[in-house]
N, C-alpha and C. Protein backbone atom coordinates (compact mmCIF):
# COMPACT_ATOMS: atom_id res chain seq x y z
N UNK A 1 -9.11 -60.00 18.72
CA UNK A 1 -8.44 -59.39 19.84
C UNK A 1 -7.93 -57.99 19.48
N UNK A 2 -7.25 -57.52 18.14
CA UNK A 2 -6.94 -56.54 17.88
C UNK A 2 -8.14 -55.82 17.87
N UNK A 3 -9.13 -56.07 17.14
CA UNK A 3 -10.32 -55.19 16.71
C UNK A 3 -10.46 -54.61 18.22
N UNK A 4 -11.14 -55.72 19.25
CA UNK A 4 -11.60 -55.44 20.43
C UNK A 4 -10.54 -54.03 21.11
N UNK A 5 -9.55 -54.39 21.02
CA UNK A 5 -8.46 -52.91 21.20
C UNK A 5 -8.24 -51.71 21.34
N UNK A 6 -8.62 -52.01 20.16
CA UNK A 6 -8.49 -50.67 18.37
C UNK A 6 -10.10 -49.87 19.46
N UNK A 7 -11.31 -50.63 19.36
CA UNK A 7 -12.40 -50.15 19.70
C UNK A 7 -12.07 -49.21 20.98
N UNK A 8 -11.46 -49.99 22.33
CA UNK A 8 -11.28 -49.58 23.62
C UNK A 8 -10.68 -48.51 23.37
N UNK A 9 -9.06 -48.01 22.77
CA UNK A 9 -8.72 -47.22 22.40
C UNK A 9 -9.09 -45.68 21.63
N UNK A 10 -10.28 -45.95 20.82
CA UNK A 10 -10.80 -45.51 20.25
C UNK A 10 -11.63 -44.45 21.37
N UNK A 11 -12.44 -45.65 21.81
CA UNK A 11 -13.60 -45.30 23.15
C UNK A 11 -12.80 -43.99 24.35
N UNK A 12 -11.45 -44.85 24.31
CA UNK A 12 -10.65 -44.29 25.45
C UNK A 12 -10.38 -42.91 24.97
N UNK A 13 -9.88 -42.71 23.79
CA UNK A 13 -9.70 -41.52 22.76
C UNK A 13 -10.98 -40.58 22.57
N UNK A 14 -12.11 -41.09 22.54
CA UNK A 14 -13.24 -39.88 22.77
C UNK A 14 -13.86 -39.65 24.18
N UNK A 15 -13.78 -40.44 25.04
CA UNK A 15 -14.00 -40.02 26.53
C UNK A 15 -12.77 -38.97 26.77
N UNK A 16 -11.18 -38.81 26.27
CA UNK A 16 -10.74 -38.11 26.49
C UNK A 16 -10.72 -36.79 26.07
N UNK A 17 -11.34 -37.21 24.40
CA UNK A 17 -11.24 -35.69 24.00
C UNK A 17 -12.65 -34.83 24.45
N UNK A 18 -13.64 -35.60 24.93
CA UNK A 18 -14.68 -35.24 25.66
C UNK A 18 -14.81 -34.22 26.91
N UNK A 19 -13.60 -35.38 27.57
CA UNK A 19 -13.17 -34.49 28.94
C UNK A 19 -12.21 -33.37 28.70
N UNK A 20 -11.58 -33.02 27.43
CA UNK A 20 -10.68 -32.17 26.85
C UNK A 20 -11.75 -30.74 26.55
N UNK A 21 -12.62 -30.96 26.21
CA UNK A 21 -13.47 -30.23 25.29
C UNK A 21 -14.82 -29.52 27.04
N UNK A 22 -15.81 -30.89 27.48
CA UNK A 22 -16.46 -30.54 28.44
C UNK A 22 -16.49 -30.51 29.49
N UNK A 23 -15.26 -30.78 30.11
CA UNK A 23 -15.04 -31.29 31.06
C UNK A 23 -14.45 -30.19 32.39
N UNK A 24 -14.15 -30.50 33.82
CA UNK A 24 -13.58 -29.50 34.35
C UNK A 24 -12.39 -28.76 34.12
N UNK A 25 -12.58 -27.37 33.82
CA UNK A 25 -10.94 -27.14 33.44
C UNK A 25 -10.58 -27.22 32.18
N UNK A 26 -11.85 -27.86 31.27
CA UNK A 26 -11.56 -27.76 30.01
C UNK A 26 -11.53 -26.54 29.16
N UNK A 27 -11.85 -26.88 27.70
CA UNK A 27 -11.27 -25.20 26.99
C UNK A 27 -12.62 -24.65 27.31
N UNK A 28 -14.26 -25.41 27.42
CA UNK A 28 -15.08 -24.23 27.59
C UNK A 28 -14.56 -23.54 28.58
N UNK A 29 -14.38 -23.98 29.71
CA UNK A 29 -14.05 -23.48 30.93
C UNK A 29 -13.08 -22.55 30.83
N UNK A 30 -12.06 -22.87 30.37
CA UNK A 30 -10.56 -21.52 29.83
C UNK A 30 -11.52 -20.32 29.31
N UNK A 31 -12.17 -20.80 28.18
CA UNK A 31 -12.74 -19.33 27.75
C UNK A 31 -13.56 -18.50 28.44
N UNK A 32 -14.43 -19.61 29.37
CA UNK A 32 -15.50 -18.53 30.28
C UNK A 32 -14.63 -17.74 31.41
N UNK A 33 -13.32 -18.16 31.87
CA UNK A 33 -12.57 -18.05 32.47
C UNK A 33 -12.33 -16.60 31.93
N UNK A 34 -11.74 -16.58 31.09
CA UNK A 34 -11.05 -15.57 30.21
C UNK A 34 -12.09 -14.65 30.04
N UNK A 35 -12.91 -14.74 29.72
CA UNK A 35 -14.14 -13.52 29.94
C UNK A 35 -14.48 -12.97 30.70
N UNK A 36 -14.61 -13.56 32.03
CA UNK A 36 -14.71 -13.10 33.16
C UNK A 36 -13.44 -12.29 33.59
N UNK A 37 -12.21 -12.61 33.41
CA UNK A 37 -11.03 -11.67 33.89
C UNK A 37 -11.26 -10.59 32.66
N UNK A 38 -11.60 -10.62 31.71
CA UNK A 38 -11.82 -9.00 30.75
C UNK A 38 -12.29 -8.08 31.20
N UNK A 39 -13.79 -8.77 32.14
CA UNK A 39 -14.84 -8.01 32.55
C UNK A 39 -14.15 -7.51 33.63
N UNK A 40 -13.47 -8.26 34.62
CA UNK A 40 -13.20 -7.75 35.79
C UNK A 40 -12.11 -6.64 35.68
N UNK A 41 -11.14 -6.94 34.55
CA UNK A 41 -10.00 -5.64 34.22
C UNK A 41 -11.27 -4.32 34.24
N UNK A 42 -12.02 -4.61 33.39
CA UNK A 42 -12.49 -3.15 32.81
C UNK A 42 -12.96 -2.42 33.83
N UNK A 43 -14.07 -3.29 34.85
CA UNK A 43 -14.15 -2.90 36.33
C UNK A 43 -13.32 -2.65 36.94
N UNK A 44 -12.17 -2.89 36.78
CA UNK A 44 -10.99 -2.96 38.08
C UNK A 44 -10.42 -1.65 37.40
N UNK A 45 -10.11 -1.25 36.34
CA UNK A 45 -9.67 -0.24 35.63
C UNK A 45 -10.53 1.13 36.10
N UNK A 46 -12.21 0.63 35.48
CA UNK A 46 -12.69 2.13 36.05
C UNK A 46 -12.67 2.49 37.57
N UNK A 47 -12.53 1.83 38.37
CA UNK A 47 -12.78 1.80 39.81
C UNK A 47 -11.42 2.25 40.72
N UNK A 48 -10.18 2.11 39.26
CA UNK A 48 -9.27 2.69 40.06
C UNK A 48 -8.95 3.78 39.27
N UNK A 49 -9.96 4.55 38.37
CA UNK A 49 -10.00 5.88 37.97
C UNK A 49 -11.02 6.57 38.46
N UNK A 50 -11.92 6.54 39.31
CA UNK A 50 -12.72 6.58 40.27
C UNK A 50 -11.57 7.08 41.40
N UNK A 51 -11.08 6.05 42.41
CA UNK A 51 -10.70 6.53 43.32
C UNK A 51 -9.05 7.41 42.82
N UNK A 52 -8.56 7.40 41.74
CA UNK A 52 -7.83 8.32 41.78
C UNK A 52 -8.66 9.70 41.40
N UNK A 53 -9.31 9.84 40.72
CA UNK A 53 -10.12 11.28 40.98
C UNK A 53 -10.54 11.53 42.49
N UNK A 54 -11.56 10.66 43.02
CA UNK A 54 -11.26 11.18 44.34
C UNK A 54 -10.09 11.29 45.32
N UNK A 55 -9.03 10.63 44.99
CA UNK A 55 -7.95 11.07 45.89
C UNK A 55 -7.27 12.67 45.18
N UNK A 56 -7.24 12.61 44.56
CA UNK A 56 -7.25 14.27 43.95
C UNK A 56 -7.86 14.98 44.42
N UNK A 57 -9.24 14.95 44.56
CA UNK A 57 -10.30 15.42 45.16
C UNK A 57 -9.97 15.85 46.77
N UNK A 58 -9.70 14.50 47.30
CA UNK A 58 -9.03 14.84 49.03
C UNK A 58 -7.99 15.61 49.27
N UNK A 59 -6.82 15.16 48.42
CA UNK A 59 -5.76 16.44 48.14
C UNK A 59 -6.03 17.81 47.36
N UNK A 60 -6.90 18.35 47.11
CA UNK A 60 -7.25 19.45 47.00
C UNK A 60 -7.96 20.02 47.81
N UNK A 61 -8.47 19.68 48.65
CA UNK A 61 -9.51 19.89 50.00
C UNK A 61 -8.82 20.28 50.74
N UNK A 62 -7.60 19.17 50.96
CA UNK A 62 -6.61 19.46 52.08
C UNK A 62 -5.64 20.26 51.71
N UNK A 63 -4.94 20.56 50.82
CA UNK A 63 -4.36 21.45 50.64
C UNK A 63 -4.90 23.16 50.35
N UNK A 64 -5.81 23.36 49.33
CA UNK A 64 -6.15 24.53 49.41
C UNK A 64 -7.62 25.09 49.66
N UNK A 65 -7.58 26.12 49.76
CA UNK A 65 -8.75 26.79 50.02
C UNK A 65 -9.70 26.49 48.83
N UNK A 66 -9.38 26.72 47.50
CA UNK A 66 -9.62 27.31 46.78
C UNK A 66 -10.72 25.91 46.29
N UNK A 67 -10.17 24.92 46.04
CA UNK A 67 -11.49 23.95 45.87
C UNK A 67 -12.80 23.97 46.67
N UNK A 68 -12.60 24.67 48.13
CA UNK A 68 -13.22 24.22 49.24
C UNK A 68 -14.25 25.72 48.30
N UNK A 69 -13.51 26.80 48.49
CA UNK A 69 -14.60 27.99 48.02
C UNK A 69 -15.33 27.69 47.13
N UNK A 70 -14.59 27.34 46.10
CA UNK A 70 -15.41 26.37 44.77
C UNK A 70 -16.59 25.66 44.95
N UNK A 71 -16.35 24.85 45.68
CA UNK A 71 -17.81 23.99 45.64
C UNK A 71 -18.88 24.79 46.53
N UNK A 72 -18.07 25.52 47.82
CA UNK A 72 -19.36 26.22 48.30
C UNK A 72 -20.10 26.94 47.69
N UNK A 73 -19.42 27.96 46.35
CA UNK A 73 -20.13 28.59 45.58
C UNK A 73 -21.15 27.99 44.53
N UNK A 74 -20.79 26.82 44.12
CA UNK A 74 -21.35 26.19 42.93
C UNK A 74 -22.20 25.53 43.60
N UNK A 75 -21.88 24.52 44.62
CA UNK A 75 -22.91 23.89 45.53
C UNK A 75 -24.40 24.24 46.36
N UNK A 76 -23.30 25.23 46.81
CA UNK A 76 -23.81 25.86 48.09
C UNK A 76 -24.57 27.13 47.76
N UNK A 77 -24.48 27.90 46.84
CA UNK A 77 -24.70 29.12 46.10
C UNK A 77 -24.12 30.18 47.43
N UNK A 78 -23.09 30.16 48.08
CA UNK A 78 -22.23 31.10 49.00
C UNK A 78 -21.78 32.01 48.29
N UNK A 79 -21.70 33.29 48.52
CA UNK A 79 -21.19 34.06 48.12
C UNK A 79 -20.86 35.06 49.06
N UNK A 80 -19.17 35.96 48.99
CA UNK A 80 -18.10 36.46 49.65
C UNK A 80 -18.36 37.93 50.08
N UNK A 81 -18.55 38.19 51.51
CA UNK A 81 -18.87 39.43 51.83
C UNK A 81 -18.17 40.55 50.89
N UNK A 82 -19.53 41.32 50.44
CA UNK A 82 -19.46 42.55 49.65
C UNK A 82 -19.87 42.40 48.02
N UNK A 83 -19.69 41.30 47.65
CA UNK A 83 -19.97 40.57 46.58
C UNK A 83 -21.48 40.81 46.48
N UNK A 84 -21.90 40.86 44.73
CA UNK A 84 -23.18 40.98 44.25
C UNK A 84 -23.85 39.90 43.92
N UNK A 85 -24.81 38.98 44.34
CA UNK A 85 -24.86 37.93 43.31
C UNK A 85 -26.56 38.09 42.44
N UNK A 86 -25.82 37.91 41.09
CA UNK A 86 -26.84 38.01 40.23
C UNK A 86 -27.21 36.66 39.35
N UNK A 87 -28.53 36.23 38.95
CA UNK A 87 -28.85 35.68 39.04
C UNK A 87 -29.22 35.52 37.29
N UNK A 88 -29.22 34.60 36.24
CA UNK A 88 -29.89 34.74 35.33
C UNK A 88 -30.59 34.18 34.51
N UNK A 89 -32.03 34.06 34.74
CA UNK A 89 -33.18 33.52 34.21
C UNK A 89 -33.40 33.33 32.76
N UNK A 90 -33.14 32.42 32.01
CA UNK A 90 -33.74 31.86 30.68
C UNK A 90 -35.57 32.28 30.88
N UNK A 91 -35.67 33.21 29.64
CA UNK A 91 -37.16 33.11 29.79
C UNK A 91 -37.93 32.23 29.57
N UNK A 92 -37.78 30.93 29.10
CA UNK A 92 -38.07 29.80 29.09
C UNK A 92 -38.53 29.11 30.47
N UNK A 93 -37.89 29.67 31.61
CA UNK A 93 -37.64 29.16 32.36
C UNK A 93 -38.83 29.77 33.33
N UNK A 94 -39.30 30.97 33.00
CA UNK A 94 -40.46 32.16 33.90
C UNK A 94 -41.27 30.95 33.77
N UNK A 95 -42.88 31.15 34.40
CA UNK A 95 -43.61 30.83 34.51
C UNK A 95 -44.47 32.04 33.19
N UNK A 96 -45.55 31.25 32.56
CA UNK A 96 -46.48 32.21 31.42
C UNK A 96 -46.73 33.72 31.59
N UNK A 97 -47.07 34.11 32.58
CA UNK A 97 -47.31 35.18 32.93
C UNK A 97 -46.39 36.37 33.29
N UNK A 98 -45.07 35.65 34.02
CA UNK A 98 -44.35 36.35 34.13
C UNK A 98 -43.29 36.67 32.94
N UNK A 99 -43.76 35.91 32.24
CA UNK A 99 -42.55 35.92 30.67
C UNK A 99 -43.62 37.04 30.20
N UNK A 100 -44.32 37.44 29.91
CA UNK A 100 -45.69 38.23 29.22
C UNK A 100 -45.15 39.40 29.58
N UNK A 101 -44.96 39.78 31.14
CA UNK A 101 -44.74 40.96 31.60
C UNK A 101 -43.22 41.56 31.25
N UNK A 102 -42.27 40.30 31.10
CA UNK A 102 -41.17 40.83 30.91
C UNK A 102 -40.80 41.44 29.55
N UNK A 103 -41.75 40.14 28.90
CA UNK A 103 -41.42 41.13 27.18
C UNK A 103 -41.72 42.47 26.61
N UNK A 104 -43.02 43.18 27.85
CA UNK A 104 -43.69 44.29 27.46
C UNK A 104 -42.37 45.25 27.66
């Protein structure tokens, strides 16, 4: 009668540490758990350094001119009545023939 017990107990003792170990909610589960919230900080981190650059971005738009000229120039290649714009070619950049002529 004891033996028979001892066994059930035993039995009862590795079905539990079973369900401890594979089970729902168990530690695999904690750890995959836990990995997944790392991943999601690091995402959640860049995404809200993302939209704080662009909200910078909107508050500089709206407040001054001066971003807005900015990008038209760099973007847009705009340039400000009376202004020269010059342009400057890497000769690398000519086509064969026209690099030939420039070096003469």
């Amino acid at each position: 009668m004891l033996r028979v017990l001892a066994i059930v107990l035993v039995v009862l003792l590795l079905m539990l540490g079973w369900q401890l170990f594979n089970g729902a909610g168990g530690i695999r589960d904690v750890r995959e758990l836990a990995v997944s919230v790392r991943v999601q900080q690091r995402e959640n981190a860049q995404l809200t350094a993302r939209n704080d650059a662009l909200a910078a971005e909107v508050t500089d738009l709206k407040q001054g001119e001066a971003a807005l000229e900015e990008r038209a120039r760099t973007e847009l290649g705009m340039i400000k009545p009376g202004e020269v714009f010059y342009r400057v070619v890497d000769a690398g950049d000519l086509p064969p023939a026209a690099a030939d002529k420039g070096g003469q």
